[in-house]
Protein backbone atom coordinates (compact mmCIF):
# COMPACT_ATOMS: atom_id res chain seq x y z
CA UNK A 1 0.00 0.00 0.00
CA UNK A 2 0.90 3.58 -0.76
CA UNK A 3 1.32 6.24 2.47
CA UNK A 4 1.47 9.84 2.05
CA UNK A 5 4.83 10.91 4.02
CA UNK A 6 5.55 14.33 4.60
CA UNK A 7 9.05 16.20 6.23
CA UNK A 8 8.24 19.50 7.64
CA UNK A 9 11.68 21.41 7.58
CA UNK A 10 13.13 25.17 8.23
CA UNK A 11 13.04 25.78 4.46
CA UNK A 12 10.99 23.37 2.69
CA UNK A 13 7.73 21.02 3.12
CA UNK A 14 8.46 17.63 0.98
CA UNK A 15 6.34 14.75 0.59
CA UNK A 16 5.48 11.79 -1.28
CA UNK A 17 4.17 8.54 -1.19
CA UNK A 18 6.07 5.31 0.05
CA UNK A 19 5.58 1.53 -0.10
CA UNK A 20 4.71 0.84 3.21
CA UNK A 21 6.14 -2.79 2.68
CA UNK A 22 9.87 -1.81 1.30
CA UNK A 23 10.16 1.95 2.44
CA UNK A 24 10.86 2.97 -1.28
CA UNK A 25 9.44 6.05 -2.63
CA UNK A 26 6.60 5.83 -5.40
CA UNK A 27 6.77 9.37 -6.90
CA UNK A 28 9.10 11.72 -6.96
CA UNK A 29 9.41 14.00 -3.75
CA UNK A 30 6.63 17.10 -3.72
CA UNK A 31 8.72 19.99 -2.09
CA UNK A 32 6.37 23.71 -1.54
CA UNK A 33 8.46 26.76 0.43
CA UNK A 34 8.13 26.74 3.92
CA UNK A 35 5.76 29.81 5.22
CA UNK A 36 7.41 32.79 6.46
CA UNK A 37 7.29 32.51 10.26
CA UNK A 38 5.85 28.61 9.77
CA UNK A 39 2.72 29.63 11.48
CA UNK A 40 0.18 26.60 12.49
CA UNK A 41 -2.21 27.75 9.84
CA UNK A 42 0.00 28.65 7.18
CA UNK A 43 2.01 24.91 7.67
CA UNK A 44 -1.41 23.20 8.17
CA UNK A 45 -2.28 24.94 4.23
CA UNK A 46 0.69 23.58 2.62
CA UNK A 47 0.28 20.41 4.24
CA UNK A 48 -3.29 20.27 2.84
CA UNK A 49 -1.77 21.37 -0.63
CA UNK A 50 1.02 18.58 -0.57
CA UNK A 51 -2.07 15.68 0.11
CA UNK A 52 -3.95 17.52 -2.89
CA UNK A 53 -1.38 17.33 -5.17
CA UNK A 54 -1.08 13.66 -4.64
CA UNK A 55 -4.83 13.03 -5.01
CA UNK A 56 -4.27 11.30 -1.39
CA UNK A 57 -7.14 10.11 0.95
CA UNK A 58 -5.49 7.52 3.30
CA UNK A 59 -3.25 7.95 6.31
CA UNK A 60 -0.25 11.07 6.80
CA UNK A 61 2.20 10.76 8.72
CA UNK A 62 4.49 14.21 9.07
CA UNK A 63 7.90 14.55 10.75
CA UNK A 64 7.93 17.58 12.61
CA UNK A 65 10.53 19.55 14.64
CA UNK A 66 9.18 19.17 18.01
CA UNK A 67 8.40 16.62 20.99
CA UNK A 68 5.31 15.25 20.58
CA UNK A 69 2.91 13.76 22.80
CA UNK A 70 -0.22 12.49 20.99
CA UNK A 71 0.09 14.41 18.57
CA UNK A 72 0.60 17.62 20.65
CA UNK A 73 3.12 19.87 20.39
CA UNK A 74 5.20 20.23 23.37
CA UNK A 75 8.45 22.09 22.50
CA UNK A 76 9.08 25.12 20.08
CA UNK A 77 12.92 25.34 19.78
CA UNK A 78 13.08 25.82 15.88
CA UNK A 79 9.81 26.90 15.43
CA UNK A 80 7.08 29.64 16.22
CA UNK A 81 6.17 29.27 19.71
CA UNK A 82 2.64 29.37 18.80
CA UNK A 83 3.11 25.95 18.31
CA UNK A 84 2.80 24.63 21.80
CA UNK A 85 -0.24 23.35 22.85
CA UNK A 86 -1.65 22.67 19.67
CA UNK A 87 -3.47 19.15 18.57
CA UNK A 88 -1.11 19.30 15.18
CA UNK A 89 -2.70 15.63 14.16
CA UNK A 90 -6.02 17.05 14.78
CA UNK A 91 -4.95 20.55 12.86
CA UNK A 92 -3.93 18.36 9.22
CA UNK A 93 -6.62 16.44 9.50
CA UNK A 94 -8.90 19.40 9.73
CA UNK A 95 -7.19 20.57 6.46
CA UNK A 96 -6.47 17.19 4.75
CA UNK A 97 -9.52 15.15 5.19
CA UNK A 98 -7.09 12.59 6.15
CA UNK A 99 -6.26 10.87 9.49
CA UNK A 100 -2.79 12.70 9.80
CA UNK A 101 -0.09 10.68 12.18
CA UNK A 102 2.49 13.55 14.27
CA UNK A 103 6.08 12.22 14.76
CA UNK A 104 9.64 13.95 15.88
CA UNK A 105 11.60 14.23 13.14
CA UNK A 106 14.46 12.52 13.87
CA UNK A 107 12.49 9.48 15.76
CA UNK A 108 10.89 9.68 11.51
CA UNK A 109 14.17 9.65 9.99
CA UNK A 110 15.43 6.70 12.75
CA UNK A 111 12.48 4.26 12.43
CA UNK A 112 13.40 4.50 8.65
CA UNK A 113 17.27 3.88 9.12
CA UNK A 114 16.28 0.84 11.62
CA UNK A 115 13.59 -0.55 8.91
CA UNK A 116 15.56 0.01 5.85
CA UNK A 117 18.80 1.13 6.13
CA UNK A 118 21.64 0.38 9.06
CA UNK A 119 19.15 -1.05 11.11
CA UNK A 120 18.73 -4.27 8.78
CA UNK A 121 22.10 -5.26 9.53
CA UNK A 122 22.23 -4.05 12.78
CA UNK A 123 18.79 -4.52 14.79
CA UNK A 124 19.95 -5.77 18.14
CA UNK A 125 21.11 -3.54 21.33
CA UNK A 126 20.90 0.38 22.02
CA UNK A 127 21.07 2.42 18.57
CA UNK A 128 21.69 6.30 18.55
CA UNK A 129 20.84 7.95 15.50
CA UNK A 130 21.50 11.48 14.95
CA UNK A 131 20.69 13.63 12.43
CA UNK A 132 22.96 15.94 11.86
CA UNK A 133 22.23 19.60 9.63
CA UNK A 134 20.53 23.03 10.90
CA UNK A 135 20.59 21.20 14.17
CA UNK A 136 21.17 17.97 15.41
CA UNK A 137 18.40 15.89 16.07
CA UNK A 138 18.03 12.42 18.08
CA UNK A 139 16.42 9.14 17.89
CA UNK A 140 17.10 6.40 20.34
CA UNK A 141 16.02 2.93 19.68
CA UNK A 142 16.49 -0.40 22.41
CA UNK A 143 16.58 -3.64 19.95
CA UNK A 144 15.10 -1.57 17.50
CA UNK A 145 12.21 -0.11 19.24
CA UNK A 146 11.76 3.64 19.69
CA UNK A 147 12.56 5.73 22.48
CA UNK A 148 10.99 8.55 21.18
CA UNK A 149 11.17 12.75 21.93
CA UNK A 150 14.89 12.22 23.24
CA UNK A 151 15.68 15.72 21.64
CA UNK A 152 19.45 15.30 22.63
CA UNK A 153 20.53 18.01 20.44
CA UNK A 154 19.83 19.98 23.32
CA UNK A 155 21.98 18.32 25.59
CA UNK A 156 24.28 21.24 27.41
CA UNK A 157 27.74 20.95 26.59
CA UNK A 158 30.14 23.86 27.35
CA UNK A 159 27.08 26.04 28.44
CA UNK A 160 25.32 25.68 25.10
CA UNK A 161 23.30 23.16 23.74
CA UNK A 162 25.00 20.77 21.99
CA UNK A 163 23.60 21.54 18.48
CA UNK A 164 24.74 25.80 18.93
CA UNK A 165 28.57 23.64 19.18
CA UNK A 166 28.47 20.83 16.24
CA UNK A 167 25.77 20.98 13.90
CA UNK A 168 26.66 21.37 10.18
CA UNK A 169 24.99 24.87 10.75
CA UNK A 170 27.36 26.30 13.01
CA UNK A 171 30.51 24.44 11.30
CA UNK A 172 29.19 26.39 7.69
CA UNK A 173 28.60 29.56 10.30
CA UNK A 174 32.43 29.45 11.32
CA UNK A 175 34.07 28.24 8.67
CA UNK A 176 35.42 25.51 10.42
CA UNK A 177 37.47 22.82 8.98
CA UNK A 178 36.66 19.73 8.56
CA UNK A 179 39.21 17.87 11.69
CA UNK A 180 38.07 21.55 14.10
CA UNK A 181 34.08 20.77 13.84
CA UNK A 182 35.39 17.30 14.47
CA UNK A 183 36.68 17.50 17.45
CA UNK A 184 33.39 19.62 18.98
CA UNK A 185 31.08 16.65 17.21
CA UNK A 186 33.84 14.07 18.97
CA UNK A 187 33.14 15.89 22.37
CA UNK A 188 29.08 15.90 21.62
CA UNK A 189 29.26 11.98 20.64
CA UNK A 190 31.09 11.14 23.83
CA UNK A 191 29.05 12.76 26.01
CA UNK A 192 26.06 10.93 24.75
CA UNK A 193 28.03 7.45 24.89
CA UNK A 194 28.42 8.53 28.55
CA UNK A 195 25.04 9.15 29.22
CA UNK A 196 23.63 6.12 27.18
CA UNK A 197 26.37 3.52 26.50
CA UNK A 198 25.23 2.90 22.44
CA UNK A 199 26.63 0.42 20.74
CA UNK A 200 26.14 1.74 17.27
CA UNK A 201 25.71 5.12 16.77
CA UNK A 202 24.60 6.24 13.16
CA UNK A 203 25.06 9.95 11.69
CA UNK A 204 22.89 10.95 9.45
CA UNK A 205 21.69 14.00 7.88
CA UNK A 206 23.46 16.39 5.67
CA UNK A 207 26.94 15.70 6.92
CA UNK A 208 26.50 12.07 6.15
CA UNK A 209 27.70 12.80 2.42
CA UNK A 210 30.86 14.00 3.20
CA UNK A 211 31.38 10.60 6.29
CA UNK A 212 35.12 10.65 5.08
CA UNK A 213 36.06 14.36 5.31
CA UNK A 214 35.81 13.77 9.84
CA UNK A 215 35.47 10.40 10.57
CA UNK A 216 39.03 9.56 10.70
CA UNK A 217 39.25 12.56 13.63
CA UNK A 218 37.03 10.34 15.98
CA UNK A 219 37.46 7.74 18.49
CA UNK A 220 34.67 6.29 20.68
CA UNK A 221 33.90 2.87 22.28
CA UNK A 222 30.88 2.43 20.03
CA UNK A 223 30.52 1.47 16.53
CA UNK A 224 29.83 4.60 14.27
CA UNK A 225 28.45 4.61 10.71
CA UNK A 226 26.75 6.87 8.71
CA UNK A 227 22.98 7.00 7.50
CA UNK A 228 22.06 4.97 4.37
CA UNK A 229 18.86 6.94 3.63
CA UNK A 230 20.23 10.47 2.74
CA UNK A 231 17.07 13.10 2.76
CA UNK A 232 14.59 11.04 1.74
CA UNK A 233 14.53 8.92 5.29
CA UNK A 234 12.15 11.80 7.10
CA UNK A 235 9.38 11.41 4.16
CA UNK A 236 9.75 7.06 4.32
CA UNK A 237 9.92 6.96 8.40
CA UNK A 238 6.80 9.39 8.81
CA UNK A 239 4.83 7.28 6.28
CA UNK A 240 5.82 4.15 7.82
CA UNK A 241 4.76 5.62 11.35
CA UNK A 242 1.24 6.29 9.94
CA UNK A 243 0.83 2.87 8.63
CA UNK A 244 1.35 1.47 11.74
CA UNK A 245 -0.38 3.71 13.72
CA UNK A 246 -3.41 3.56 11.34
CA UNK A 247 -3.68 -0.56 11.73
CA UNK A 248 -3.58 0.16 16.01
């Protein structure tokens, strides 16, 4: 069967629709502007217009920037705070006709890596997967189920939170080489080992591409490799989140 995924990001919406059975996308990805300011309303419109293009009537499932707590909006760190407290699975469906499905973003992109990607070879013990761009985002996953909302991008290290010192954001910000962001994404990693003893951790997001240029400036205990997915893992994990929560 075919399930409308869509990735809500800083700059762009994207969708399209996945085989809930292999994870592979069906079309090609739908991508509209994100609104200026990414107010509920103006997101919930695009979201509407991304399920019309598609000619869609079953089940949505959207990654979204936030923790979520069925389906509400809990946290607003990347996005307008007008966001908290509001029903967001109950505000798509309002505007899609469509039972619409509310995930994190990175627990989306993670339950697609685990499903279809590193996870396949990989399935048993404690998995970090990070996604790693504007910010850094978390998923955390215990023989391959979902810890979800684990948001450890905001983990304090040095007085900041730990995306302000090694996303890909602030390495393009200042003009760091490739070994200096390394060592502030080594001393990020470790602290998370500390805290939650993985034993693989996988980067993904849009350093993944460029695994070579700073892997050889890290050392940790647990087994590191990078993302097999690319961009298109938000889209496939939301949609596979919907199908499952649509057959509960």
């Amino acid at each position: 069967m075919s399930v409308l995924g869509i990735d809500f990001g800083g700059s762009g919406i994207k969708g399209a629709l996945v085989d809930e059975s292999t994870g592979e996308l069906l079309t090609e990805r739908y991508r509209l502007p994100t609104p200026v300011g990414a107010l509920p309303q103006d997101v919930a419109e695009v979201v509407g217009e991304i399920a019309r293009h598609f000619d869609y009537h079953g089940p949505i499932g959207i990654g979204f920037p936030s923790v979520i707590l069925h389906g509400v909006v809990y946290t607003a760190a990347n996005i307008d705070q007008g966001w908290i407290g509001v029903n967001a699975e109950t505000l798509f469906g309002e505007v899609t006709g469509c039972p619409c499905f509310v995930v994190n973003d990175a627990d989306a992109a993670g339950v697609a890596e685990m499903n279809y990607g590193v996870g396949l070879e990989n399935p048993r013990g404690v998995t970090l997967f990070l996604t790693i761009g504007t910010g850094i985002g978390s998923a955390l996953f215990v023989d391959g189920k979902l810890l979800p909302n684990t948001e450890l991008g905001h983990l304090e290290v040095r007085g900041k939170d730990a995306e302000r010192r090694a996303s890909d954001a602030t390495r393009k910000r200042k003009t760091l080489t490739w070994e200096e962001w390394a060592v502030r994404l080594h001393e990020v990693l470790a602290r998370m080992e500390m805290l939650f003893w993985p034993d693989l951790i996988v980067l993904g997001g849009g350093v993944s591409k460029d695994w070579e240029s700073f892997m050889p400036y890290i050392r940790l205990r647990s087994k590191i490799m990078p993302a097999k997915l690319f961009n298109q893992a938000g889209i496939v994990g939301a949609a596979i989140y919907a199908w499952n929560k649509s057959q509960i």
